[in-house]
C-alpha atoms as a PDB file:
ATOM      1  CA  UNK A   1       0.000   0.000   0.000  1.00  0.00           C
ATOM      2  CA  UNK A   2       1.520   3.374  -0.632  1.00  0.00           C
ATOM      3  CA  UNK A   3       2.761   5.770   1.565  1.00  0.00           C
ATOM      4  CA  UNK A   4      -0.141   8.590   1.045  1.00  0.00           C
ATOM      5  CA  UNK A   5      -3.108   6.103   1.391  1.00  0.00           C
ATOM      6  CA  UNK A   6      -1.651   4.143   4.502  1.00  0.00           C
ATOM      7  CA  UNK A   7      -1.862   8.282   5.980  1.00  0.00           C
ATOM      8  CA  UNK A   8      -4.873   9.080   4.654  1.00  0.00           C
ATOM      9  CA  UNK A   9      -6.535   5.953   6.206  1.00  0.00           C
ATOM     10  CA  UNK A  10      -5.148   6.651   9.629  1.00  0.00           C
ATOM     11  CA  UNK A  11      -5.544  10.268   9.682  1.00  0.00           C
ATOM     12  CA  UNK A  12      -9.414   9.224   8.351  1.00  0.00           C
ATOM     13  CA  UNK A  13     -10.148   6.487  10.743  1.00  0.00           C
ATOM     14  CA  UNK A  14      -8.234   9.103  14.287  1.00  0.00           C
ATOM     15  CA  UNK A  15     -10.725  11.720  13.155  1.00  0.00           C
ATOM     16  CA  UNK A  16     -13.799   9.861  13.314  1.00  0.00           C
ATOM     17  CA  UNK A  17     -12.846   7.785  16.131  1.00  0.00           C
ATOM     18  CA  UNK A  18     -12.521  10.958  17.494  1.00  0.00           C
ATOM     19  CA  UNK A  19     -15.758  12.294  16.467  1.00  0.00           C
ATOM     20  CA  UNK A  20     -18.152   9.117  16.999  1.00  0.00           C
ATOM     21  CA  UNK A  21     -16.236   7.033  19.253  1.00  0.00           C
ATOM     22  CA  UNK A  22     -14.875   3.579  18.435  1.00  0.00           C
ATOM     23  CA  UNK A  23     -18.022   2.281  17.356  1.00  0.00           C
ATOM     24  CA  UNK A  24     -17.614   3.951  13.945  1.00  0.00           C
ATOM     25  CA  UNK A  25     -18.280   2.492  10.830  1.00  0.00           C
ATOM     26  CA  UNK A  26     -16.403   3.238   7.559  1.00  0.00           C
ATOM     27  CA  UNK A  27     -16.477   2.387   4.086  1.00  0.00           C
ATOM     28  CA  UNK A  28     -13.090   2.973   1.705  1.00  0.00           C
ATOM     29  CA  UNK A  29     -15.169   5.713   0.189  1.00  0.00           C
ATOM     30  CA  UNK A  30     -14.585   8.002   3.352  1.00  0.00           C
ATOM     31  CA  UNK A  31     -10.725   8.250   2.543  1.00  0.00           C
ATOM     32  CA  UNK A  32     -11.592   9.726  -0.566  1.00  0.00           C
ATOM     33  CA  UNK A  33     -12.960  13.359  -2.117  1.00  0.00           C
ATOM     34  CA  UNK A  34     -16.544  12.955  -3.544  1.00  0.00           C
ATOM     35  CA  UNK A  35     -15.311  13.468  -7.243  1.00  0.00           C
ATOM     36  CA  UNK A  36     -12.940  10.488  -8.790  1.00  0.00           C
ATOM     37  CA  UNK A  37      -9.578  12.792  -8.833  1.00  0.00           C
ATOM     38  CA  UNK A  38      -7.174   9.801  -8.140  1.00  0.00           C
ATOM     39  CA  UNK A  39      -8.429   6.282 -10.030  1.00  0.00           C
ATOM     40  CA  UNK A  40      -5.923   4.663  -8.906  1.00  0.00           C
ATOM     41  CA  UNK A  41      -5.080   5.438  -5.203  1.00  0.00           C
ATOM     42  CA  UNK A  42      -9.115   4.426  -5.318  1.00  0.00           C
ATOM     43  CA  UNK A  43      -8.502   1.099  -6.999  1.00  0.00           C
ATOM     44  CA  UNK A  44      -5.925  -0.073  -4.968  1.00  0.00           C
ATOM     45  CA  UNK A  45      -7.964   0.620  -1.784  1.00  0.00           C
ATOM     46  CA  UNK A  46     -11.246  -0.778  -3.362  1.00  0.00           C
ATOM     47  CA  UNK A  47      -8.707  -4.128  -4.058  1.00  0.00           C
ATOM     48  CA  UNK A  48      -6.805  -3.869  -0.264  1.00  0.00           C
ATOM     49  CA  UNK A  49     -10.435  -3.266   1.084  1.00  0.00           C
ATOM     50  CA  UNK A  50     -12.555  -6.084  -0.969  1.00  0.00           C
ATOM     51  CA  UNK A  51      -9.679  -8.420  -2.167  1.00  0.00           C
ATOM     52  CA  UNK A  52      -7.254  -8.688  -0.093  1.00  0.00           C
ATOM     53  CA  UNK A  53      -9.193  -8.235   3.222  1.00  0.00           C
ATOM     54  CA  UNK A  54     -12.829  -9.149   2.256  1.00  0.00           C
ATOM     55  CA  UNK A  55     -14.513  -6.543   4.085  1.00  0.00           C
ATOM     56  CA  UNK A  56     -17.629  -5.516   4.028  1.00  0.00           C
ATOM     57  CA  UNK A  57     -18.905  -2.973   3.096  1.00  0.00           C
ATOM     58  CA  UNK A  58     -18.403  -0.509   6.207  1.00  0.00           C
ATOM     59  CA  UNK A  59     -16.331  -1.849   9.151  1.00  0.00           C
ATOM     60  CA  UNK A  60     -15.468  -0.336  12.115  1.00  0.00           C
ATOM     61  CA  UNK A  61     -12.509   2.436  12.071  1.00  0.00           C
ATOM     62  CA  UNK A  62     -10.319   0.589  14.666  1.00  0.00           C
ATOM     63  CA  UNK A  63     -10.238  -2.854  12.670  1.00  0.00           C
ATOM     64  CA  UNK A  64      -9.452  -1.053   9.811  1.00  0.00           C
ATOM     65  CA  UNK A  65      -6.506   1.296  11.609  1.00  0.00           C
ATOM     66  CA  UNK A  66      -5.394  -1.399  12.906  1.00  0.00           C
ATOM     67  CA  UNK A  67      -5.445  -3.799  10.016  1.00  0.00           C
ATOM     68  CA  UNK A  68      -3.117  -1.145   8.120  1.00  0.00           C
ATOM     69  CA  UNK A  69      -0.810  -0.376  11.093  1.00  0.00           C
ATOM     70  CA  UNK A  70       0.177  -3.766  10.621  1.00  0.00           C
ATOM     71  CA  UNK A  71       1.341  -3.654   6.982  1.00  0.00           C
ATOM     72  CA  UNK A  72       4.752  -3.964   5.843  1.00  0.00           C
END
């Protein structure tokens, strides 16, 4: 997973733990801008998110913080 979306998923999932406490859901859409201004950065989370991890569809912010703390 790159660098930038590794960030933007923490930085994501701190803020709304923050907000809504740990019982937060998210989707992979929530690390992302309402218009499609980076395909790819979206495609590789979509893949990390449904492929690799078979999610579904929203799952709680500290499973998903911690799931990508513990990448490589």
């Amino acid at each position: 997973m790159q660098k930038i979306l590794k960030d933007k998923i923490i930085e994501v999932c701190d803020k709304k733990i923050k907000e809504k406490g740990t019982n937060v859901g998210l989707s992979f859409y929530a690390f992302f801008a309402n218009k499609n201004d980076n395909p790819e950065l979206l495609m590789e989370a979509a893949t990390w998110w449904i492929m690799e991890h078979k999610l579904d569809h929203f799952e709680k912010a500290v499973k998903i913080k911690s799931l990508v703390n513990n990448l490589k």
